[in-house]
C-alpha atoms as a PDB file:
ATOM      1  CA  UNK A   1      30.197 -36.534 -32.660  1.00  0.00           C
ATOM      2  CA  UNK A   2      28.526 -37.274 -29.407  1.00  0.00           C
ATOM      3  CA  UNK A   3      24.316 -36.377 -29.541  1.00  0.00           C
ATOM      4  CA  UNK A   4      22.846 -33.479 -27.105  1.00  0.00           C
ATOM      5  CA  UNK A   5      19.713 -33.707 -25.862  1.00  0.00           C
ATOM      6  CA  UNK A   6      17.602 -30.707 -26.304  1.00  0.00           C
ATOM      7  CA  UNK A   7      17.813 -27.991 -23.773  1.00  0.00           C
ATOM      8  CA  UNK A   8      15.246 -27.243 -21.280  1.00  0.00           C
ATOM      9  CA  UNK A   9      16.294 -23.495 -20.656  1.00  0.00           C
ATOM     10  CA  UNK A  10      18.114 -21.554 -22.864  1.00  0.00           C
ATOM     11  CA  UNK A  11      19.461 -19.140 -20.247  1.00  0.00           C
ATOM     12  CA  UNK A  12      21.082 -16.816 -22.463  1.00  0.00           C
ATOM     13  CA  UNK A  13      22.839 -16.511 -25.524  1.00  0.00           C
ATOM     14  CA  UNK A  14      26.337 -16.471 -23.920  1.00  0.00           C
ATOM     15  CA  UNK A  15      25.792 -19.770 -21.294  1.00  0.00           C
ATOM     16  CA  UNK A  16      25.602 -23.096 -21.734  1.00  0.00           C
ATOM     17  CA  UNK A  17      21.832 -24.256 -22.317  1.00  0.00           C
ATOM     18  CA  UNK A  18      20.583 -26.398 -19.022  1.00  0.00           C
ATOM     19  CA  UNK A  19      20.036 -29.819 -19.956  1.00  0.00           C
ATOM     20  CA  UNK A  20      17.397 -32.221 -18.598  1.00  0.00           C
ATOM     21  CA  UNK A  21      18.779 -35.009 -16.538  1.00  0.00           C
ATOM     22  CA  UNK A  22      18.674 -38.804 -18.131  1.00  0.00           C
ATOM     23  CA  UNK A  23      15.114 -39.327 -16.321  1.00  0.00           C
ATOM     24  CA  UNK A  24      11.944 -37.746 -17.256  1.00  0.00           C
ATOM     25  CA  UNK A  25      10.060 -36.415 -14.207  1.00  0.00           C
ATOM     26  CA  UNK A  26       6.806 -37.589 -13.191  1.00  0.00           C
ATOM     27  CA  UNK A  27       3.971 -36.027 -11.318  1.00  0.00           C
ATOM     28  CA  UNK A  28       3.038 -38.546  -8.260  1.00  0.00           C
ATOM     29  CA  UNK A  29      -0.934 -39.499  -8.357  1.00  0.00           C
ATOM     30  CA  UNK A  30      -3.410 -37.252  -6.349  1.00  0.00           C
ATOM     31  CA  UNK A  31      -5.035 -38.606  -3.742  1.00  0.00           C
ATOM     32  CA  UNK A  32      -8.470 -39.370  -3.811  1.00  0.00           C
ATOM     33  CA  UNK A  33     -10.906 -36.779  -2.295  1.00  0.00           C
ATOM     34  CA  UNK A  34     -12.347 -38.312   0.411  1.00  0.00           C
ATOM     35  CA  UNK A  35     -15.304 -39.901   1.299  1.00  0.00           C
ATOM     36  CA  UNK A  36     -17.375 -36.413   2.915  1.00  0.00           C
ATOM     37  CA  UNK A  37     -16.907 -34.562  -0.355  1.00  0.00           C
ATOM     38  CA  UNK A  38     -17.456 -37.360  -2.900  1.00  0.00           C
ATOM     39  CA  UNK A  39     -20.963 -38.015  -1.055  1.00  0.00           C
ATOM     40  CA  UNK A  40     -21.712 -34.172  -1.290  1.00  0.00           C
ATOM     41  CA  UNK A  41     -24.668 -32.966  -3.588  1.00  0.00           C
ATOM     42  CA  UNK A  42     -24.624 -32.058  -6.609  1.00  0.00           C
ATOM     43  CA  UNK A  43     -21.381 -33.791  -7.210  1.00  0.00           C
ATOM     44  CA  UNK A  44     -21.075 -32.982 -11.133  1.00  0.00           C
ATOM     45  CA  UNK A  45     -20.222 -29.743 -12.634  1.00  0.00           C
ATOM     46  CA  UNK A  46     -23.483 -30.044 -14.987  1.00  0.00           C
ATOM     47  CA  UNK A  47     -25.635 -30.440 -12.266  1.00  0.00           C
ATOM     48  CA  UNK A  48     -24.084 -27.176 -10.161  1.00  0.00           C
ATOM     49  CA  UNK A  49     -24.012 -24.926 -13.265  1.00  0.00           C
ATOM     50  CA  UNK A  50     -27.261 -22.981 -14.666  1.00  0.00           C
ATOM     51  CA  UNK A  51     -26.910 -20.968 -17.856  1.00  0.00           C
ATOM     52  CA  UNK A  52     -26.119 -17.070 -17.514  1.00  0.00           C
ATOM     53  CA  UNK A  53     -28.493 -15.257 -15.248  1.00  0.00           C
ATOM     54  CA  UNK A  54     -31.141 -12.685 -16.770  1.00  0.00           C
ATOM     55  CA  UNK A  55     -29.491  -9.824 -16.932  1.00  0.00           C
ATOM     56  CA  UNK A  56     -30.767  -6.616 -14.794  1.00  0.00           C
ATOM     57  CA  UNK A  57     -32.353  -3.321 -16.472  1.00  0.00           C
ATOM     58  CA  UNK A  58     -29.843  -0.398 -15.538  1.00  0.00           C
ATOM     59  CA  UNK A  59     -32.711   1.779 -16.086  1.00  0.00           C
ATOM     60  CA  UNK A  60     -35.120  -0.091 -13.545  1.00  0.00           C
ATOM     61  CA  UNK A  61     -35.056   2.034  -9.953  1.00  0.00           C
ATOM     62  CA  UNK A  62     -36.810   0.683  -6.947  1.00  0.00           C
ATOM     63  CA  UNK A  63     -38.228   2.951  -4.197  1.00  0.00           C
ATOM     64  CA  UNK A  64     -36.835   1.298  -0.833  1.00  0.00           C
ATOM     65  CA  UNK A  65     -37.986   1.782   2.142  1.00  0.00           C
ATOM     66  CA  UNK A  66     -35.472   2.570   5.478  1.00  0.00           C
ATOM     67  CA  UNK A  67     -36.166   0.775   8.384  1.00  0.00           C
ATOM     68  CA  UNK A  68     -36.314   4.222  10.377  1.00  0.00           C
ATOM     69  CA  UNK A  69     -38.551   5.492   7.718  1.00  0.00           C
ATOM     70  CA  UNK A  70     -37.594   7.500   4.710  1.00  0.00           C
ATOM     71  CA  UNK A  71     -37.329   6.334   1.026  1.00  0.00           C
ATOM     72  CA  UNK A  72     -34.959   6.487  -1.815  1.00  0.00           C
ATOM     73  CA  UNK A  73     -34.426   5.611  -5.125  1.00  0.00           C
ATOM     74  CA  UNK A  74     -31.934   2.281  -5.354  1.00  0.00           C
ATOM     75  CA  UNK A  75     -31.049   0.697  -8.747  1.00  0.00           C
ATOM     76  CA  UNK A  76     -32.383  -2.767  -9.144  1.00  0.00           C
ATOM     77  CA  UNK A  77     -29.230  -4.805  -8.923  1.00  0.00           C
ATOM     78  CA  UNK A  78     -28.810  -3.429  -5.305  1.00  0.00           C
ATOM     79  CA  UNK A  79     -32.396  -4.750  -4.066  1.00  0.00           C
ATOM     80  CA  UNK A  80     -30.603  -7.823  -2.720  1.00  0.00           C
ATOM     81  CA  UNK A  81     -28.150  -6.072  -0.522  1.00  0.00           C
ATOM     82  CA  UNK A  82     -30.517  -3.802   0.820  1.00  0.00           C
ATOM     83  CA  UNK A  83     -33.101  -6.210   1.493  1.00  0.00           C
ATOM     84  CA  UNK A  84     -30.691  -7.696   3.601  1.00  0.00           C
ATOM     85  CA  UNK A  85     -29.690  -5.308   5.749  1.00  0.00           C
ATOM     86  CA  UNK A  86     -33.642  -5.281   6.939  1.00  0.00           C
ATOM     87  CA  UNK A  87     -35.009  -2.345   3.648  1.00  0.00           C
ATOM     88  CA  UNK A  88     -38.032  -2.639   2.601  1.00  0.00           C
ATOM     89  CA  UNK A  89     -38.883  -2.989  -1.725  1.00  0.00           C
ATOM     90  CA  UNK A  90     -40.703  -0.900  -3.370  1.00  0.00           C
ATOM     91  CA  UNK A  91     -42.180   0.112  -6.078  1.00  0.00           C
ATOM     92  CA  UNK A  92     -40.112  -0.758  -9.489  1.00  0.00           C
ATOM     93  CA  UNK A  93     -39.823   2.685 -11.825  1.00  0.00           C
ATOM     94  CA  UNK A  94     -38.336   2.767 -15.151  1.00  0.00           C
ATOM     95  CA  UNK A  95     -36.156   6.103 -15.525  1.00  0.00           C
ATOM     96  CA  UNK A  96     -34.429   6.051 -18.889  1.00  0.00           C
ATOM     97  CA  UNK A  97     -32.179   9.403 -17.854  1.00  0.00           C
ATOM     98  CA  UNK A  98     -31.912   9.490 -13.794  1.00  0.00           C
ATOM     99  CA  UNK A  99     -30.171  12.978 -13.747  1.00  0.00           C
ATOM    100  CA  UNK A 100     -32.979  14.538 -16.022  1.00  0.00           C
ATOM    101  CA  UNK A 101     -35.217  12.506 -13.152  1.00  0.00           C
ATOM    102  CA  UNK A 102     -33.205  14.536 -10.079  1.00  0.00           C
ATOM    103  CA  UNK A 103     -33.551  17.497 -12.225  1.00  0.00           C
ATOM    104  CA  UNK A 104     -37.040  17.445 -12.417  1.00  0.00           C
ATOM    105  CA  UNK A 105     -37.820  15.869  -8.827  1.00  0.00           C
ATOM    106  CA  UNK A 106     -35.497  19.134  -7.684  1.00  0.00           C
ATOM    107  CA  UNK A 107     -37.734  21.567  -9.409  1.00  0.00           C
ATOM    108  CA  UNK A 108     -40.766  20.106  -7.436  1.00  0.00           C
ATOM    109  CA  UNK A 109     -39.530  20.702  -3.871  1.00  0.00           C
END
């Protein structure tokens, strides 16, 4: 009896398996980055990583300020994006239940 190699694929039950040639096939070497990048800063993983970020109250509102005037109420992870698009910040407010806060800021006006 002659030996089989193992297959590669088993395509189905009912064909032949495929069989890997006599040669095992080898990935060529990467190229080395070049030059440019290797001299770029930080150049280690370690040294471009920080540990996690705090993370942001989604209770904590800030009163923001329009550059036309007016103000509203933006939560605290948005200050960023609206402080760059030219808003102003604000005050920071805690406001454990915003639609109780609406609620009650409605019954003022």
């Amino acid at each position: 009896m002659s030996e089989r190699k193992a297959p590669i694929v088993d395509p189905s039950p009912t064909q032949e398996p495929i069989q890997a040639g006599s040669e095992e096939f080898m990935l060529p070497p990467a190229e080395a980055s070049p030059q440019e990048i290797l001299d770029l800063k930080p150049n280690k993983a370690k040294d471009a990583t920080s540990g996690p970020d705090a993370q942001v109250s989604s209770t904590a509102y800030v009163h923001m300020t329009r550059p036309g005037g007016g103000e509203f109420l933006a939560p605290l992870a948005n200050v960023a994006h609206y402080e760059a698009k030219g808003f102003t910040k604000g005050a920071v407010e805690e406001i454990p239940d915003f639609d109780a806060y609406l609620a009650e800021q409605a019954k003022k006006t």
